[in-house]
C-alpha atoms as a PDB file:
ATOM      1  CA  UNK A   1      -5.829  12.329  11.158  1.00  0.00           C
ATOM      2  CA  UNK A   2      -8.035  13.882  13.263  1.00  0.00           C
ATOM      3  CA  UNK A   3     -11.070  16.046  12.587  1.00  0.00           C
ATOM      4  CA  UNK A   4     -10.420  19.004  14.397  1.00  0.00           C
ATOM      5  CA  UNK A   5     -12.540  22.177  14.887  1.00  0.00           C
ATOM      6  CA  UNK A   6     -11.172  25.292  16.615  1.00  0.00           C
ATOM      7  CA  UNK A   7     -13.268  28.163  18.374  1.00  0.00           C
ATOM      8  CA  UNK A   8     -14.220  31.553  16.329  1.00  0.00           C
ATOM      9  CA  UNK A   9     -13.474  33.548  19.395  1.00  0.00           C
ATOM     10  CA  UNK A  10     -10.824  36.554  18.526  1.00  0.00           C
ATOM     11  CA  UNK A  11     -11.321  36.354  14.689  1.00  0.00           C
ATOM     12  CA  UNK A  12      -8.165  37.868  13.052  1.00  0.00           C
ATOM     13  CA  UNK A  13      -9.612  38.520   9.847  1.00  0.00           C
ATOM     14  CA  UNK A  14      -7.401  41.350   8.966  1.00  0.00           C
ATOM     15  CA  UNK A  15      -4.555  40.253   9.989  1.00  0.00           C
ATOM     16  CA  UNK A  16      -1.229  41.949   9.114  1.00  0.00           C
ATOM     17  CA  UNK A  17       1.504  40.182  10.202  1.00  0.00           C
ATOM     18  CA  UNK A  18       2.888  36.930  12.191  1.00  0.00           C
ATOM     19  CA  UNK A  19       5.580  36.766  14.455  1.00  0.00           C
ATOM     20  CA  UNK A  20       8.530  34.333  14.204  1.00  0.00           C
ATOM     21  CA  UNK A  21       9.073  33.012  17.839  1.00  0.00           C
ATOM     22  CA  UNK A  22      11.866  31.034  16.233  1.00  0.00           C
ATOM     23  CA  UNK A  23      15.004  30.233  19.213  1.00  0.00           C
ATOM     24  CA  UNK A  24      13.762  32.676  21.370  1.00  0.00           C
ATOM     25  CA  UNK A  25      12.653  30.056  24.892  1.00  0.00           C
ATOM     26  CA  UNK A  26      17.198  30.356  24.583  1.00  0.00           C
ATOM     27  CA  UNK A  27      17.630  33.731  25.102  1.00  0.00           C
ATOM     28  CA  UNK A  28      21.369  33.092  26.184  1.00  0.00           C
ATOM     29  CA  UNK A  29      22.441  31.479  23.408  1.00  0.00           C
ATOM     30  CA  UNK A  30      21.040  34.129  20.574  1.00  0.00           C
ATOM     31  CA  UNK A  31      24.392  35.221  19.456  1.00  0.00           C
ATOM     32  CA  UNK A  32      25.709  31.650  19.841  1.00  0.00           C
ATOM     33  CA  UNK A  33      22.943  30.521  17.254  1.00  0.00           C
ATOM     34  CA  UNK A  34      23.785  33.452  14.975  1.00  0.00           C
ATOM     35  CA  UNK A  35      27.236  32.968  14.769  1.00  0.00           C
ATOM     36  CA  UNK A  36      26.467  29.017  14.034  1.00  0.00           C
ATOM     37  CA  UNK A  37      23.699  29.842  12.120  1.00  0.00           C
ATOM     38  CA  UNK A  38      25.915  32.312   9.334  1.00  0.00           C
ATOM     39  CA  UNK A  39      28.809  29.473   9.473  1.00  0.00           C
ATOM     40  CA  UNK A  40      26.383  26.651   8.480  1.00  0.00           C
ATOM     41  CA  UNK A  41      24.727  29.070   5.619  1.00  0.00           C
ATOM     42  CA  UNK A  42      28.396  30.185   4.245  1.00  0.00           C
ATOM     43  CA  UNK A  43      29.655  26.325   4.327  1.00  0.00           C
ATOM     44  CA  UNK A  44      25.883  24.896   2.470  1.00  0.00           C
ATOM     45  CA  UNK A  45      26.252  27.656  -0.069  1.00  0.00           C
ATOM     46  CA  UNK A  46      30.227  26.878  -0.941  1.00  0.00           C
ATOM     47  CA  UNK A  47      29.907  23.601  -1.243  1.00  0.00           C
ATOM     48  CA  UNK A  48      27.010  23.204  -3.191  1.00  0.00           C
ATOM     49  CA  UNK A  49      28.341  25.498  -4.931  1.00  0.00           C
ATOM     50  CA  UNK A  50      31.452  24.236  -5.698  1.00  0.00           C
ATOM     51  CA  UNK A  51      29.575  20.435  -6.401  1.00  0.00           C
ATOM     52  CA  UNK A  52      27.761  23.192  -9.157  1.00  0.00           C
ATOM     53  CA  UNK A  53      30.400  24.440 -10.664  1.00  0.00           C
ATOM     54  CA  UNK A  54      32.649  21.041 -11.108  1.00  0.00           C
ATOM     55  CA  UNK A  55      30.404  19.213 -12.593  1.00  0.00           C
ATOM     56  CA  UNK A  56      29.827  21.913 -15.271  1.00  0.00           C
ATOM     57  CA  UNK A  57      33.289  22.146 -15.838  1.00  0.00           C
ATOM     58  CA  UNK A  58      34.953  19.082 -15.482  1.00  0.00           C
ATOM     59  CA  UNK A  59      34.785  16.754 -18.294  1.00  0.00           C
ATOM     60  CA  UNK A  60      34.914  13.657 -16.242  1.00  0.00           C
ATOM     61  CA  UNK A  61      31.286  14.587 -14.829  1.00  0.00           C
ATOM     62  CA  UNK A  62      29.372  15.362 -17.667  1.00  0.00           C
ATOM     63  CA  UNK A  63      27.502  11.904 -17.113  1.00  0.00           C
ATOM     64  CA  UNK A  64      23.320  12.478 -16.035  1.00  0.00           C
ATOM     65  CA  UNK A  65      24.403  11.215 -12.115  1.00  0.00           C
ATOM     66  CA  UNK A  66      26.404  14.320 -11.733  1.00  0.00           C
ATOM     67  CA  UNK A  67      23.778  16.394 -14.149  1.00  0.00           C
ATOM     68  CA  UNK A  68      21.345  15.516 -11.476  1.00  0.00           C
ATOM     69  CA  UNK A  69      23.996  16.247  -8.629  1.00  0.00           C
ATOM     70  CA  UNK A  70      24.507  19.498  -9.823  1.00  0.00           C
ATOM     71  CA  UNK A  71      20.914  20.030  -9.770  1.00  0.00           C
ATOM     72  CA  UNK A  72      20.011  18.979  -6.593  1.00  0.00           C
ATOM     73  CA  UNK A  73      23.273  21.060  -5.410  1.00  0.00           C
ATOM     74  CA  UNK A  74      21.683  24.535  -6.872  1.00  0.00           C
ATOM     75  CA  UNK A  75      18.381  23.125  -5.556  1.00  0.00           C
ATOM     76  CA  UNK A  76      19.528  22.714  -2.105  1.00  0.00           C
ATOM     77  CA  UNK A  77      21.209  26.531  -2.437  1.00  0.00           C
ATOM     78  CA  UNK A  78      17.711  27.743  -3.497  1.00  0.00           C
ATOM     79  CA  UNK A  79      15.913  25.809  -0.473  1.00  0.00           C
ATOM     80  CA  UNK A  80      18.061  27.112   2.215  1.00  0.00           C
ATOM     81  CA  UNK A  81      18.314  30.896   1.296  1.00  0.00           C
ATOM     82  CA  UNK A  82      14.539  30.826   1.850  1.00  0.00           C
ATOM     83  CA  UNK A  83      14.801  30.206   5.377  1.00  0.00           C
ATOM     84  CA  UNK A  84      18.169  30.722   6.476  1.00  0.00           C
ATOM     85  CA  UNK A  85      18.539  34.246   6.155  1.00  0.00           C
ATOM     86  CA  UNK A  86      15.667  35.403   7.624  1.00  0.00           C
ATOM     87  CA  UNK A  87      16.552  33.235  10.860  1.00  0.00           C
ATOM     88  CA  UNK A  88      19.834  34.951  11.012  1.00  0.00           C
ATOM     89  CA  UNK A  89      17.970  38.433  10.363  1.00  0.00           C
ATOM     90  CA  UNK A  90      15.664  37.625  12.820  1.00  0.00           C
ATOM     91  CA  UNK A  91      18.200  36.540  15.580  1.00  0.00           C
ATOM     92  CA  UNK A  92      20.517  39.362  14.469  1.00  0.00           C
ATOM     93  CA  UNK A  93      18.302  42.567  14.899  1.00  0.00           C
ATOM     94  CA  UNK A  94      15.539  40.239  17.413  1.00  0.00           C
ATOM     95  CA  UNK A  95      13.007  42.105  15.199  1.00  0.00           C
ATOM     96  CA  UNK A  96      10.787  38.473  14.467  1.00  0.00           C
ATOM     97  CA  UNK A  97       7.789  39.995  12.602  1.00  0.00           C
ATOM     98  CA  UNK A  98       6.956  39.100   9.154  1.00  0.00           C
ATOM     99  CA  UNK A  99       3.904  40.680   6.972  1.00  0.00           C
ATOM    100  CA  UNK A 100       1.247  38.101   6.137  1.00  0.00           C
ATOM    101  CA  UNK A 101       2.319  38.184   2.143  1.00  0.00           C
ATOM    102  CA  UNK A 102       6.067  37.291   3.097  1.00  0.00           C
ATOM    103  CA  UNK A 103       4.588  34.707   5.366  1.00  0.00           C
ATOM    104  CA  UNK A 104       2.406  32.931   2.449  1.00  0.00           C
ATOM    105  CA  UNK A 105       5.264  33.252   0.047  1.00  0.00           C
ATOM    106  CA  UNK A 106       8.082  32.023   2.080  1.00  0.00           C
ATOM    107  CA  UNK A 107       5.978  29.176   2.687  1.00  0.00           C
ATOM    108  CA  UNK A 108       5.194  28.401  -0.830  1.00  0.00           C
ATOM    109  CA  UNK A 109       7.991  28.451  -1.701  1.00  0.00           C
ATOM    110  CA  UNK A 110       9.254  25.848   0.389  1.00  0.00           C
ATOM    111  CA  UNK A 111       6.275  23.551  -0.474  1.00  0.00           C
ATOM    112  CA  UNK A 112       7.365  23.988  -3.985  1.00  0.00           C
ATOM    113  CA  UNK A 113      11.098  23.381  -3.234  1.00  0.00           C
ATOM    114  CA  UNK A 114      10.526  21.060  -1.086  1.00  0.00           C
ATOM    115  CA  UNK A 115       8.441  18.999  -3.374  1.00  0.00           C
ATOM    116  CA  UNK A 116      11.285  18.972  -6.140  1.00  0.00           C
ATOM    117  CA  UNK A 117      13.893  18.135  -3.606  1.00  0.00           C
ATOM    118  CA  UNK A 118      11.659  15.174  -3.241  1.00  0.00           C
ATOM    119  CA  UNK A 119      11.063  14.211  -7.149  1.00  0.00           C
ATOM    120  CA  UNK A 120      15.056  15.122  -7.259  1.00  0.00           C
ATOM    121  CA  UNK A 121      15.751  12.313  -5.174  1.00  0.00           C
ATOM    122  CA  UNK A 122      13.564   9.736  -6.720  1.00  0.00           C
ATOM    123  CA  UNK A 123      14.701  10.265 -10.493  1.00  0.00           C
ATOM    124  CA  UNK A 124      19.198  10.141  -8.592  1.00  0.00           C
ATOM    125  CA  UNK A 125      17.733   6.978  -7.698  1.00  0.00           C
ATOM    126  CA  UNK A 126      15.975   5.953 -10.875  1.00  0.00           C
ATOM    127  CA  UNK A 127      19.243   7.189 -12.574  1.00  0.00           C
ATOM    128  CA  UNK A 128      21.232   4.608 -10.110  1.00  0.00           C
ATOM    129  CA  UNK A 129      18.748   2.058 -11.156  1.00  0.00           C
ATOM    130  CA  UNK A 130      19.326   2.095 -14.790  1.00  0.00           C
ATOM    131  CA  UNK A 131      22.673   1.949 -14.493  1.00  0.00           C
ATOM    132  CA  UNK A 132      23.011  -0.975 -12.212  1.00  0.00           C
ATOM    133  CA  UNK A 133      20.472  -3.123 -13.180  1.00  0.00           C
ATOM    134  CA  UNK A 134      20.061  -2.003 -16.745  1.00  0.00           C
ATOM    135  CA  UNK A 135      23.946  -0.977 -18.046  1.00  0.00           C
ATOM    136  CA  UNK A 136      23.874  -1.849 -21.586  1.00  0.00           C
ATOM    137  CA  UNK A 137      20.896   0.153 -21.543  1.00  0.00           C
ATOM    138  CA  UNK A 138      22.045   3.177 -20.109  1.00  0.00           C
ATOM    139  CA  UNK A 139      23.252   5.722 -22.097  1.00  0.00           C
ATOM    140  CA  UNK A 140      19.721   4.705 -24.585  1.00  0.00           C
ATOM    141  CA  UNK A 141      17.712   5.428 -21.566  1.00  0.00           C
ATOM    142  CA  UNK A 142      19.555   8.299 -19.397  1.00  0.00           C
ATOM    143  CA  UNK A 143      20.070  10.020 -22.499  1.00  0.00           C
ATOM    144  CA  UNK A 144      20.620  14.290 -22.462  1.00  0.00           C
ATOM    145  CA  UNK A 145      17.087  14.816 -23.498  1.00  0.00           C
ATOM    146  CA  UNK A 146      15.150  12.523 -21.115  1.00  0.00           C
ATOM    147  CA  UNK A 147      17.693  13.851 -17.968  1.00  0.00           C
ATOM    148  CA  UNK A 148      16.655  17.542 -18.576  1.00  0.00           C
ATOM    149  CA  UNK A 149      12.926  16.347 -19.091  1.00  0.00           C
ATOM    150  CA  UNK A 150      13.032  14.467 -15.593  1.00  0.00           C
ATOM    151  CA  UNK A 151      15.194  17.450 -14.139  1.00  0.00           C
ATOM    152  CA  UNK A 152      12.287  19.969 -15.495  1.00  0.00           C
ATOM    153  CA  UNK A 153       9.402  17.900 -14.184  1.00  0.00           C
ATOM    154  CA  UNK A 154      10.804  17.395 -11.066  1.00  0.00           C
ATOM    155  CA  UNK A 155      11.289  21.573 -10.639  1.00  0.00           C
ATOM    156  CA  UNK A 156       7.928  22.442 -12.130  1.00  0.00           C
ATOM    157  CA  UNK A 157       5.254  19.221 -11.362  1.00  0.00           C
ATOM    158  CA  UNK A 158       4.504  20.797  -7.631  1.00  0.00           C
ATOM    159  CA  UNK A 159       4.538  24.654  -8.462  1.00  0.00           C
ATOM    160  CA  UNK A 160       0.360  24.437  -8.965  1.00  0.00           C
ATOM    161  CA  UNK A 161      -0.936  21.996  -5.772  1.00  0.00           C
ATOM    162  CA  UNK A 162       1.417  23.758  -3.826  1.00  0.00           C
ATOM    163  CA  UNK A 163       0.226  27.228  -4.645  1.00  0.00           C
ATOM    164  CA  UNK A 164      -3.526  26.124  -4.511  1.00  0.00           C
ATOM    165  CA  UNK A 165      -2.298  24.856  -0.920  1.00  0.00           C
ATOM    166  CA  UNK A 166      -0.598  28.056   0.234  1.00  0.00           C
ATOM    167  CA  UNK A 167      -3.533  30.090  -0.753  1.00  0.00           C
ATOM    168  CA  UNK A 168      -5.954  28.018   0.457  1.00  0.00           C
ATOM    169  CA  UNK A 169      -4.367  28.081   4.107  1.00  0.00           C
ATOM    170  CA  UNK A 170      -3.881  31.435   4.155  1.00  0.00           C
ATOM    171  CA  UNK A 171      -7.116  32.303   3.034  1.00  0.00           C
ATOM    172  CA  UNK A 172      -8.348  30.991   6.506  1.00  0.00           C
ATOM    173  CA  UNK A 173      -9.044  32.960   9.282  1.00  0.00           C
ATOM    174  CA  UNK A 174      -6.842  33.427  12.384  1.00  0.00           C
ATOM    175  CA  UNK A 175      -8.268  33.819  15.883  1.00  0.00           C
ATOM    176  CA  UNK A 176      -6.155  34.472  19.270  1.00  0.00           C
ATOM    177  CA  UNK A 177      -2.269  35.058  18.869  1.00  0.00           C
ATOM    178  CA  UNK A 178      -0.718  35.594  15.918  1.00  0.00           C
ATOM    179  CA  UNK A 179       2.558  34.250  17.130  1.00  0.00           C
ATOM    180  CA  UNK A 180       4.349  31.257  15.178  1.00  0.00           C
ATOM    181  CA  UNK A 181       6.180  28.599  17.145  1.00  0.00           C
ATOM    182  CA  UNK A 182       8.547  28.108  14.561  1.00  0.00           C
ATOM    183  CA  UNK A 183      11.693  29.803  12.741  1.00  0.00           C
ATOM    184  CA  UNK A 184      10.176  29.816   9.349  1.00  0.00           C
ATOM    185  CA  UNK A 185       6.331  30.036   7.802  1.00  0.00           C
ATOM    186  CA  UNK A 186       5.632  25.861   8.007  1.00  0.00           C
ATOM    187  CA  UNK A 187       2.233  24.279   7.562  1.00  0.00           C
ATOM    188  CA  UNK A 188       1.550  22.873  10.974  1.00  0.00           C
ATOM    189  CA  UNK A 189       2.491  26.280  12.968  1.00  0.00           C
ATOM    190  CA  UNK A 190       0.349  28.411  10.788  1.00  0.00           C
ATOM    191  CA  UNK A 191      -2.722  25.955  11.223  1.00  0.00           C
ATOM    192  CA  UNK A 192      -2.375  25.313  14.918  1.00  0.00           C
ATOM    193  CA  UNK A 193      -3.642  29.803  14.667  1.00  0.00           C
ATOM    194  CA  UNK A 194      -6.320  29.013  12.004  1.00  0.00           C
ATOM    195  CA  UNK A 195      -9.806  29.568  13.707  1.00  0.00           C
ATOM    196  CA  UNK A 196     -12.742  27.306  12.403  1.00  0.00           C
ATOM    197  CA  UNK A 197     -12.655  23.799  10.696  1.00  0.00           C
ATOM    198  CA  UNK A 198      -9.556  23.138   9.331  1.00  0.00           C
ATOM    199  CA  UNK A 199     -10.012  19.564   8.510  1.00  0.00           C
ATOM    200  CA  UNK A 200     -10.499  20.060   4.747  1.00  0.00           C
ATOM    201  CA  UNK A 201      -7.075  21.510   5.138  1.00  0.00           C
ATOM    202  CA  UNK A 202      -5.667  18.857   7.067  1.00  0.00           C
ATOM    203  CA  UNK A 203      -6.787  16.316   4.372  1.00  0.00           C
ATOM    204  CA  UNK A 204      -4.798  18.371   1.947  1.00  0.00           C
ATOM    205  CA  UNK A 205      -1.668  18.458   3.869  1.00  0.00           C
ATOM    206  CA  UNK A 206      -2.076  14.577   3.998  1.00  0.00           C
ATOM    207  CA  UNK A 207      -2.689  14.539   0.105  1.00  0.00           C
ATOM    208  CA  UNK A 208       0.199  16.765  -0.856  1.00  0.00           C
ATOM    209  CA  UNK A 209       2.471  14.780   1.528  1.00  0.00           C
ATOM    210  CA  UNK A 210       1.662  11.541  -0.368  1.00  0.00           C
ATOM    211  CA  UNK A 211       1.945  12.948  -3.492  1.00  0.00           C
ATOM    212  CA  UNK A 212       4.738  14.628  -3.194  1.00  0.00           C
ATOM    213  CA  UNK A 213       6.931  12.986  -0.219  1.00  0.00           C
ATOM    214  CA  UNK A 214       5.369   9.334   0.276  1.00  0.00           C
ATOM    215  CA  UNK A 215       5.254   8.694  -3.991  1.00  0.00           C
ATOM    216  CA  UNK A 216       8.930   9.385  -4.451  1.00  0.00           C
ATOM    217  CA  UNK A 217      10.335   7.780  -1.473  1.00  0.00           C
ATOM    218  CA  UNK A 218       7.865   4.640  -2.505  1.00  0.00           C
ATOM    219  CA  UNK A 219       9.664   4.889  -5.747  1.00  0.00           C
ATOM    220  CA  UNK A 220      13.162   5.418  -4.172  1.00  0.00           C
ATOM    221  CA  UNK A 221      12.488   1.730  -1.987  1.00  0.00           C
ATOM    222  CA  UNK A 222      11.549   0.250  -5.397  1.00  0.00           C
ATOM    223  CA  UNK A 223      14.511   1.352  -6.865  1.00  0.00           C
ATOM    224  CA  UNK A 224      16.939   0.404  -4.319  1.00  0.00           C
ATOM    225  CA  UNK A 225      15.004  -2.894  -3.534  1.00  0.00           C
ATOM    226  CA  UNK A 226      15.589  -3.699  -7.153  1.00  0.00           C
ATOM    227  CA  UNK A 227      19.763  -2.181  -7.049  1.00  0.00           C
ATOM    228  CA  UNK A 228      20.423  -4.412  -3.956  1.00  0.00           C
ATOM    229  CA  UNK A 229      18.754  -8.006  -5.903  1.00  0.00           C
ATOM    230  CA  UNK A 230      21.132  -7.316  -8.667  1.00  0.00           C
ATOM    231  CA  UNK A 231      23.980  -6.341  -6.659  1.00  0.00           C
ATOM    232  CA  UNK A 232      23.647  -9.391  -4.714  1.00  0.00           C
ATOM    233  CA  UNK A 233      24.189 -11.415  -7.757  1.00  0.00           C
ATOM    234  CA  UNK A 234      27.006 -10.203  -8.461  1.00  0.00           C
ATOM    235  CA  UNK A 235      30.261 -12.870  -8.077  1.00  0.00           C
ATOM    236  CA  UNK A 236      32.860 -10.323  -7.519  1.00  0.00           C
ATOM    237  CA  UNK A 237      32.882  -8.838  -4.396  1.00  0.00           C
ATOM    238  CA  UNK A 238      34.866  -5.645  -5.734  1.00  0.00           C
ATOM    239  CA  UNK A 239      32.060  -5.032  -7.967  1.00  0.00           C
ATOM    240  CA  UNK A 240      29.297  -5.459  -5.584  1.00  0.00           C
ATOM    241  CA  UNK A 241      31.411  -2.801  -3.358  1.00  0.00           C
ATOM    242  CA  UNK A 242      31.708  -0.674  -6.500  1.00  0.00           C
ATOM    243  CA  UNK A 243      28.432  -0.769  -6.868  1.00  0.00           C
ATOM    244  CA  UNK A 244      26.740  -0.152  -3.325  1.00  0.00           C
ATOM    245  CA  UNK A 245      29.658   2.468  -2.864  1.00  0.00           C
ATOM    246  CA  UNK A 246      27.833   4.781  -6.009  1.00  0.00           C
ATOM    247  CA  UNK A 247      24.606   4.469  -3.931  1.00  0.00           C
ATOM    248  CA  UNK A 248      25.734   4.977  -0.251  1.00  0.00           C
ATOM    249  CA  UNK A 249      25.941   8.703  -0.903  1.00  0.00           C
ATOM    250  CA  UNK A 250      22.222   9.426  -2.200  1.00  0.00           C
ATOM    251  CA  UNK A 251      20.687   6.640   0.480  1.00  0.00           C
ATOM    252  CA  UNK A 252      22.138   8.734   3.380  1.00  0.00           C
ATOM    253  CA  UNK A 253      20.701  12.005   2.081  1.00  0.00           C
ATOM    254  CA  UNK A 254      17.368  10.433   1.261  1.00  0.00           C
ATOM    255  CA  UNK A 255      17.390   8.766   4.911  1.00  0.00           C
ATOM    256  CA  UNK A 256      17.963  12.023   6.477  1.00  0.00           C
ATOM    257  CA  UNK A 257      15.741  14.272   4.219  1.00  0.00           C
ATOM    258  CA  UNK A 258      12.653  11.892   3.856  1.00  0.00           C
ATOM    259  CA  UNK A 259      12.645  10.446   7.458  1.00  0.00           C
ATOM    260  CA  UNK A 260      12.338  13.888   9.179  1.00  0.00           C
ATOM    261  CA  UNK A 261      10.150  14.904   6.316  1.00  0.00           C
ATOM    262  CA  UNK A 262       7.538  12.293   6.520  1.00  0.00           C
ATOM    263  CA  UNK A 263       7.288  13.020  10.402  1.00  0.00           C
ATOM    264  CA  UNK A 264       6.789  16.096  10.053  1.00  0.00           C
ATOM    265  CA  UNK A 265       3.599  16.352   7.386  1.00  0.00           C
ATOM    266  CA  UNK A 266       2.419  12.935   8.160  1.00  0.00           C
ATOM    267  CA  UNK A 267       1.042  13.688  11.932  1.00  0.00           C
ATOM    268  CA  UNK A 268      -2.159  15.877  12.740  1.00  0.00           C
ATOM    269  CA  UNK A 269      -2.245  19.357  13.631  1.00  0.00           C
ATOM    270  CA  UNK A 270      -3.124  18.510  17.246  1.00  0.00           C
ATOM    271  CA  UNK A 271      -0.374  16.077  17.668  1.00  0.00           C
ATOM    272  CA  UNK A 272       2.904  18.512  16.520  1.00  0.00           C
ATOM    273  CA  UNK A 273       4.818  19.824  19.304  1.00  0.00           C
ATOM    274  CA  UNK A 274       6.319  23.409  18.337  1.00  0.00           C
ATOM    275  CA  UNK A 275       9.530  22.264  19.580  1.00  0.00           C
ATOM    276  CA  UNK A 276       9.510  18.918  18.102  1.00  0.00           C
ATOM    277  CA  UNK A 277       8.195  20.914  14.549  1.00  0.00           C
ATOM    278  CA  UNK A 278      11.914  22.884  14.826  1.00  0.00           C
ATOM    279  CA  UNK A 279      14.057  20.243  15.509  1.00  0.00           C
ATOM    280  CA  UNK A 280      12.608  18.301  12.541  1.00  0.00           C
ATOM    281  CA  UNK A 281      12.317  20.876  10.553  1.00  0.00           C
ATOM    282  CA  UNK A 282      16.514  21.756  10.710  1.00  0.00           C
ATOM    283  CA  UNK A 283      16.972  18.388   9.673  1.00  0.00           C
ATOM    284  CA  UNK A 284      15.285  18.690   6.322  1.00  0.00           C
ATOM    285  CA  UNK A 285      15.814  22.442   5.770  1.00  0.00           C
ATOM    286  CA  UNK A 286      19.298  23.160   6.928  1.00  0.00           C
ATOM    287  CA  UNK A 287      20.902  19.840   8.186  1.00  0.00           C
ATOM    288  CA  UNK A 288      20.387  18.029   4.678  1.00  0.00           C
ATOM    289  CA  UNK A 289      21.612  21.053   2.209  1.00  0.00           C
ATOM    290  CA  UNK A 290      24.825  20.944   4.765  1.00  0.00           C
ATOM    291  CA  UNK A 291      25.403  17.324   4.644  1.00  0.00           C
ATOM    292  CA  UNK A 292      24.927  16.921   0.900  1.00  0.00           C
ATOM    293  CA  UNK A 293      28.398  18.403  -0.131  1.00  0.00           C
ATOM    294  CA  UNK A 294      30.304  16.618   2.501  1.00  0.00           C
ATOM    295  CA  UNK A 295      29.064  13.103   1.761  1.00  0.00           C
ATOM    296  CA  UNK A 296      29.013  13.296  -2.068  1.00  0.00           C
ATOM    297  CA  UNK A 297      33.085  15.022  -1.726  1.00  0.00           C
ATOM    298  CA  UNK A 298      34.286  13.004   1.022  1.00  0.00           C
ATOM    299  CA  UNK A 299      32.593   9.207  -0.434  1.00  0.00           C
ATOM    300  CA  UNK A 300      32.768   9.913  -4.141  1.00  0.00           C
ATOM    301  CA  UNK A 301      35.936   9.128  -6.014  1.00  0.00           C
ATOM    302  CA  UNK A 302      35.293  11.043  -8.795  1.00  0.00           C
ATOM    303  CA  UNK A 303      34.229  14.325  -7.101  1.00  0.00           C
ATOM    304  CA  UNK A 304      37.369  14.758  -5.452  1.00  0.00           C
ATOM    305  CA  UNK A 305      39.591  13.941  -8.118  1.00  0.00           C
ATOM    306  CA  UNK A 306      37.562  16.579  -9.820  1.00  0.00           C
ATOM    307  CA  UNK A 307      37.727  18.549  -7.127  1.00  0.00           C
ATOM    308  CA  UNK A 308      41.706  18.664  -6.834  1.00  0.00           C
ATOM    309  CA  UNK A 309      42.079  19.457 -10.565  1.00  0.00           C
ATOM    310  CA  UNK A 310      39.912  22.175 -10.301  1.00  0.00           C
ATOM    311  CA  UNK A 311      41.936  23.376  -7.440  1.00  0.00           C
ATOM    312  CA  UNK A 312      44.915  22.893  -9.157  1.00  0.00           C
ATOM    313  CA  UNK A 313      44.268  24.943 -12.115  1.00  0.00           C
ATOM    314  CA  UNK A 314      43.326  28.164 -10.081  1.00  0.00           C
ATOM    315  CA  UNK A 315      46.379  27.961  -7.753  1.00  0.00           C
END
């Protein structure tokens, strides 16, 4: 990471606003993106949804992997409402401005969602762990009041680093445009305006990325490495398919969450490319909430089953 000072030259000290340059270098395809854009929101928040509300109801999924589905389901309905919308409000009425407090809030709280997404993942795959390599143990170890404590301290453990970091970047000061590169309030776009040194700030975007993206998905490989030894021992090969098949699911959403992730926050301020920053950034804001529904209901026996009978009763 490089140590990187930037010119005082047009201080914005008192700086009101930002402006969200979001999708528009594709002026022609505004409308296109908006349309898309509400689809993509209105299929994430129905079938997270839905993976909520079965595996409260159904009796079949009242096991702690589908306590922590339905988890990371509402968490993945929280995560995307707090960019989504404004994208589609900003490419509905082209009015991109936000005020400097909405700007510092929206990105705290993705920080802090973000960061739970992340701890989310690691205890599915601790859960996966324990059951694999550990059955006769399981229902000792995963039992109700340790899932809600891991499902609590995932939620809660980066609310206070992740506010220190918000506030800290935003108490900075801003010098020459105050124009974002980006559809939503990110890190990198908001320092690459910051006037001054901003490598004490760099060093905690590094920090908070280890802590709270490099840790879990360190844990994740652990876990995994540890699923695939036993599973290789195995003698049946039904039951090593049984077992790889109640993994596949989480491993592709990890995959795609964590590897755009870990791009993102891992690289210096002077090395992100605003373009680059958006692409990346759909994957783990937008791309991942979407995907989650499909590949836990199209891959997971038990979620359609439940799925059917829940359809069933209501028609």
């Amino acid at each position: 990471m490089n140590h990187q000072q930037k010119p005082q030259e047009g201080n914005l000290t008192n700086l009101k606003e930002f402006v969200l340059l979001g999708f528009s270098d594709v002026p022609d395809l505004q409308w296109v993106l908006f349309g898309l854009l509400i689809a993509m929101y209105c299929f994430i928040l129905l079938g997270n949804g839905t993976i909520v509300l079965i595996t409260n109801v159904d009796s079949a999924l009242q096991t702690p992997m589908y306590f922590f589905l339905g988890n990371f389901s509402f968490l993945e309905i929280c995560y995307v409402s707090i960019t989504l919308p404004r994208m589609v409000f900003n490419l509905g009425t082209q009015r991109r401005t936000i005020s400097f407090i909405a700007c510092a809030t929206q990105m705290c709280f993705t920080l802090i969602l973000g960061a739970t997404e992340c701890f989310l993942l690691a205890v599915m795959a601790y859960d996966r762990y324990v059951a694999i390599c550990n059955p006769l143990h399981y229902p000792l170890v995963m039992n109700q009041k340790v899932c809600s404590q891991l499902v609590i301290g995932s939620w809660i453990s980066g609310i206070p680093i992740q506010i220190g970091q918000t506030s800290h970047i935003f108490s900075l000061s801003f010098c020459g445009s105050n124009q974002i590169n980006h559809f939503f309030c990110d890190i990198p776009p908001i320092l690459h305006l910051a006037c001054g040194d901003i490598f004490i700030n760099e060093m905690m975007v590094f920090l908070g990325a280890f802590l709270f993206v490099l840790f879990p998905f360190m844990l994740i490989v652990f876990s995994y490495s540890k699923i695939i030894s036993t599973v290789l021992k195995l003698s049946s090969t039904k039951s090593r398919a049984k077992a790889f098949s109640t993994c596949s699911s989480h491993l592709a959403v990890v995959i795609l969450f964590f590897g755009s992730a870990m791009i993102t926050y891992f690289r210096s301020n002077a090395s992100h490319s605003g373009e680059t920053d958006k692409v990346l950034s759909l994957f783990y804001t937008v791309v991942t909430p979407m995907f989650n529904p499909m590949v836990y209901s199209l891959r997971n026996k038990d979620v359609t089953i439940a799925l059917r009978k829940f359809l069933c009763k209501q028609f």
